[in-house]
C-alpha atoms as a PDB file:
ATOM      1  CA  UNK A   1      66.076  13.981  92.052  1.00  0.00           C
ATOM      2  CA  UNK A   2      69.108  13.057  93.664  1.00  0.00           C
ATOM      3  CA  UNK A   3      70.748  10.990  90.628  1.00  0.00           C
ATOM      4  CA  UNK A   4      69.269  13.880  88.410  1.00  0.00           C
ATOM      5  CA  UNK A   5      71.249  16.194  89.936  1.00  0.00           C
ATOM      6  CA  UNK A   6      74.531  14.480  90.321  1.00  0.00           C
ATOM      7  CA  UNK A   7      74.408  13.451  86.478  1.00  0.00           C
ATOM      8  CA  UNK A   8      74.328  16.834  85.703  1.00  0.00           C
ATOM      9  CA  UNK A   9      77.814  17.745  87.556  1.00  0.00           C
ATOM     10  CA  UNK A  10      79.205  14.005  85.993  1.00  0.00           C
ATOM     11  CA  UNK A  11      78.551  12.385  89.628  1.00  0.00           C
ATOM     12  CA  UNK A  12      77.943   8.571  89.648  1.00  0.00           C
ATOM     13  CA  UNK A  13      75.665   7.905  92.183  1.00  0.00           C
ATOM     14  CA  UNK A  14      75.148   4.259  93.267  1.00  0.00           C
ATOM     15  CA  UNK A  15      72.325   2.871  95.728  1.00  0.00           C
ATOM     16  CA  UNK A  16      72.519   0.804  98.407  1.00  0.00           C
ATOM     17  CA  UNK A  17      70.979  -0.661 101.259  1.00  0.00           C
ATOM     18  CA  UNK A  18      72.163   0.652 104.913  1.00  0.00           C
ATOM     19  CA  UNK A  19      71.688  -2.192 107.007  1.00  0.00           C
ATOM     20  CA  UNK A  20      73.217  -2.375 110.289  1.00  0.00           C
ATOM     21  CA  UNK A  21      75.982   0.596 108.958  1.00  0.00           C
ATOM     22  CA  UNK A  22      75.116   2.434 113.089  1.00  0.00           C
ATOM     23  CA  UNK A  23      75.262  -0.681 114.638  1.00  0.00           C
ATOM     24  CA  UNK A  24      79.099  -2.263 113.431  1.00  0.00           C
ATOM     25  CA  UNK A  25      81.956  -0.448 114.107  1.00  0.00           C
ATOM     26  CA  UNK A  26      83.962   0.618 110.878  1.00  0.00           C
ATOM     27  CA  UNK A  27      87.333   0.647 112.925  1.00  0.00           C
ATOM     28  CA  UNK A  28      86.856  -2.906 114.402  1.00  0.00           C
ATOM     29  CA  UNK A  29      86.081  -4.448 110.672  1.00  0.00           C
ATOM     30  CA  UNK A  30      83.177  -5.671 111.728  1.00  0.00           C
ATOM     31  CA  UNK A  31      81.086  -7.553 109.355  1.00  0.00           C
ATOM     32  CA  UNK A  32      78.092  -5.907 107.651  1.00  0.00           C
ATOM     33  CA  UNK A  33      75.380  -8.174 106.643  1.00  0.00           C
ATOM     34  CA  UNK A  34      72.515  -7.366 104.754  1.00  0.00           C
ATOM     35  CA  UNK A  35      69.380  -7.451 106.449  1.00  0.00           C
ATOM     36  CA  UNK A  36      67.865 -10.843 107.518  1.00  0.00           C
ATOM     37  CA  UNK A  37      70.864 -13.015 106.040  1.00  0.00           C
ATOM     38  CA  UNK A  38      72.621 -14.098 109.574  1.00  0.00           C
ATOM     39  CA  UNK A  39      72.021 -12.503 113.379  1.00  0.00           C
ATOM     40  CA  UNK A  40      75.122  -9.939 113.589  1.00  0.00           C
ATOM     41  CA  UNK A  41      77.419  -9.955 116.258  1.00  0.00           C
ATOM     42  CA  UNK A  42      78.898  -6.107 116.979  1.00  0.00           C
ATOM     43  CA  UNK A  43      81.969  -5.234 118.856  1.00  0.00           C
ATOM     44  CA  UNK A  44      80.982  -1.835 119.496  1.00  0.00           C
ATOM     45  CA  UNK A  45      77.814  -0.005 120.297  1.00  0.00           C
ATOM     46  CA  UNK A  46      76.611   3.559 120.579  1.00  0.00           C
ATOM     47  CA  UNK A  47      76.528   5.063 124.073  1.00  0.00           C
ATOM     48  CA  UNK A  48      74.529   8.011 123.416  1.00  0.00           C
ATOM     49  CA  UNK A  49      72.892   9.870 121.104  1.00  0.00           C
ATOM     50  CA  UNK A  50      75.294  10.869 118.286  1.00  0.00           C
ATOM     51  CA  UNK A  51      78.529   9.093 119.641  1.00  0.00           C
ATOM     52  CA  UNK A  52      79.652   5.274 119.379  1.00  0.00           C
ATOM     53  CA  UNK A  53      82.562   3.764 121.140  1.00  0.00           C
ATOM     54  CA  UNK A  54      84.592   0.957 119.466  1.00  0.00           C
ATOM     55  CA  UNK A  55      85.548  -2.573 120.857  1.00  0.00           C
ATOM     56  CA  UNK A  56      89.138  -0.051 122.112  1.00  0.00           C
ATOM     57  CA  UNK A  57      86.995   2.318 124.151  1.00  0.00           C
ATOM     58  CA  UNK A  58      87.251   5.288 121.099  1.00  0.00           C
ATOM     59  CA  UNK A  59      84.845   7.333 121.077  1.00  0.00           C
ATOM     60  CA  UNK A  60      83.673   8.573 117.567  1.00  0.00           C
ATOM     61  CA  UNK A  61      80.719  10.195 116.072  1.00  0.00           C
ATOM     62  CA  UNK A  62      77.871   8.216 115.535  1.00  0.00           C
ATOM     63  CA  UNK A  63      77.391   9.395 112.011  1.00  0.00           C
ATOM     64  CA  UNK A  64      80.907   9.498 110.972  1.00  0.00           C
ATOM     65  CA  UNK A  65      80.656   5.900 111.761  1.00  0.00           C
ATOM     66  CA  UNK A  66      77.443   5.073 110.110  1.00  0.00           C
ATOM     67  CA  UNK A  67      78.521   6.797 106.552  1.00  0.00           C
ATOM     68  CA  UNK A  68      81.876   4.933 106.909  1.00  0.00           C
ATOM     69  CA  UNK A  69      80.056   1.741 106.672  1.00  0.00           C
ATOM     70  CA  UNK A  70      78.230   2.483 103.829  1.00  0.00           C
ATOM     71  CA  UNK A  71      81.060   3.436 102.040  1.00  0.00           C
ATOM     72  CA  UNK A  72      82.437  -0.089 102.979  1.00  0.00           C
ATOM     73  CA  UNK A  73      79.262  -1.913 101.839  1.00  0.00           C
ATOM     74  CA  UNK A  74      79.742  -0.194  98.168  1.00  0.00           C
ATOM     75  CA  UNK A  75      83.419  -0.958  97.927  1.00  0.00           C
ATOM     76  CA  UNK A  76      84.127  -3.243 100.093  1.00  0.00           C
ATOM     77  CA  UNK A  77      88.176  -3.064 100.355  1.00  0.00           C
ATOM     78  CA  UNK A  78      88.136   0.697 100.596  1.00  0.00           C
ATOM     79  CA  UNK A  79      89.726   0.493 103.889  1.00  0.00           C
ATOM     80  CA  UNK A  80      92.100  -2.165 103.252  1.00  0.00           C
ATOM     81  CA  UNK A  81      95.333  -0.196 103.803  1.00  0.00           C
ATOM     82  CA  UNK A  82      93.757   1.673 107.063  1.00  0.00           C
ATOM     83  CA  UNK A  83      91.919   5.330 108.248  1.00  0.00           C
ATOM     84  CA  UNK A  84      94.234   8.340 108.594  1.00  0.00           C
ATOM     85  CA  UNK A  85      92.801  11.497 110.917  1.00  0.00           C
ATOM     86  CA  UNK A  86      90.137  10.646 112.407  1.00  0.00           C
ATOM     87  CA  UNK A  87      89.107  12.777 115.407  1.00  0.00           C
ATOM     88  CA  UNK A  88      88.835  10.786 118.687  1.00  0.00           C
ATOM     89  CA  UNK A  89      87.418  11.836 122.051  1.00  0.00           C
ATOM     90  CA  UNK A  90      85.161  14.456 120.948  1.00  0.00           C
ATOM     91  CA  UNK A  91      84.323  17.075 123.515  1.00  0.00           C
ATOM     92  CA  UNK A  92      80.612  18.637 124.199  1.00  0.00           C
ATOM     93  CA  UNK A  93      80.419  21.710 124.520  1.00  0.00           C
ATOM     94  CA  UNK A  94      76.848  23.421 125.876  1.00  0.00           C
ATOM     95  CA  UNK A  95      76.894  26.857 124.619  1.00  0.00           C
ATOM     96  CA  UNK A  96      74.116  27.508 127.361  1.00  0.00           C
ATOM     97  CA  UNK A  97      76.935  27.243 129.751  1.00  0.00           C
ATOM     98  CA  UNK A  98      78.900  30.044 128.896  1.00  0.00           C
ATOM     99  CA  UNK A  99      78.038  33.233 130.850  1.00  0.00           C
END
């Protein structure tokens, strides 16, 4: 349905397998093996539900991070000449809080 629909607005869509893309940090260049070809070693790791911090203690969203690293595993050099704006140190906010 997916490829259906993005034909129809010209959109090439290309699968891929996800392996490990939540576990390796996509600021530390860590390497992203597919599954079952070598034990990974990761530099970062998530500390909570939603947020990973890097191998330099930044703190990023865990998602953000995941869908980075799938972009790298479908072109691999995409982030050869570096990330602009990305939004460290995100604050939680608890809208229960707020009186």
């Amino acid at each position: 349905m997916l490829r259906y629909k993005a034909q129809l607005r010209g959109i090439k869509v290309i699968i891929t397998e996800e392996s490990y893309t939540s576990q390796s940090s996509c600021l530390d260049g860590d390497d992203l093996p597919k599954y079952g070809e070598q034990k990974p070693k990761f530099s970062g790791k998530r500390v909570t539900r939603g947020l990973y911090k890097t191998r330099e203690n930044k703190l990023l969203n865990a998602d953000v991070n995941g869908s980075l690293n799938i972009i790298k595993k479908v072109i691999p050099d995409v982030f050869d000449q570096g990330i602009k704006g990305l939004p460290f140190n995100p604050v939680v906010v608890d809208p229960l809080a707020f009186d």
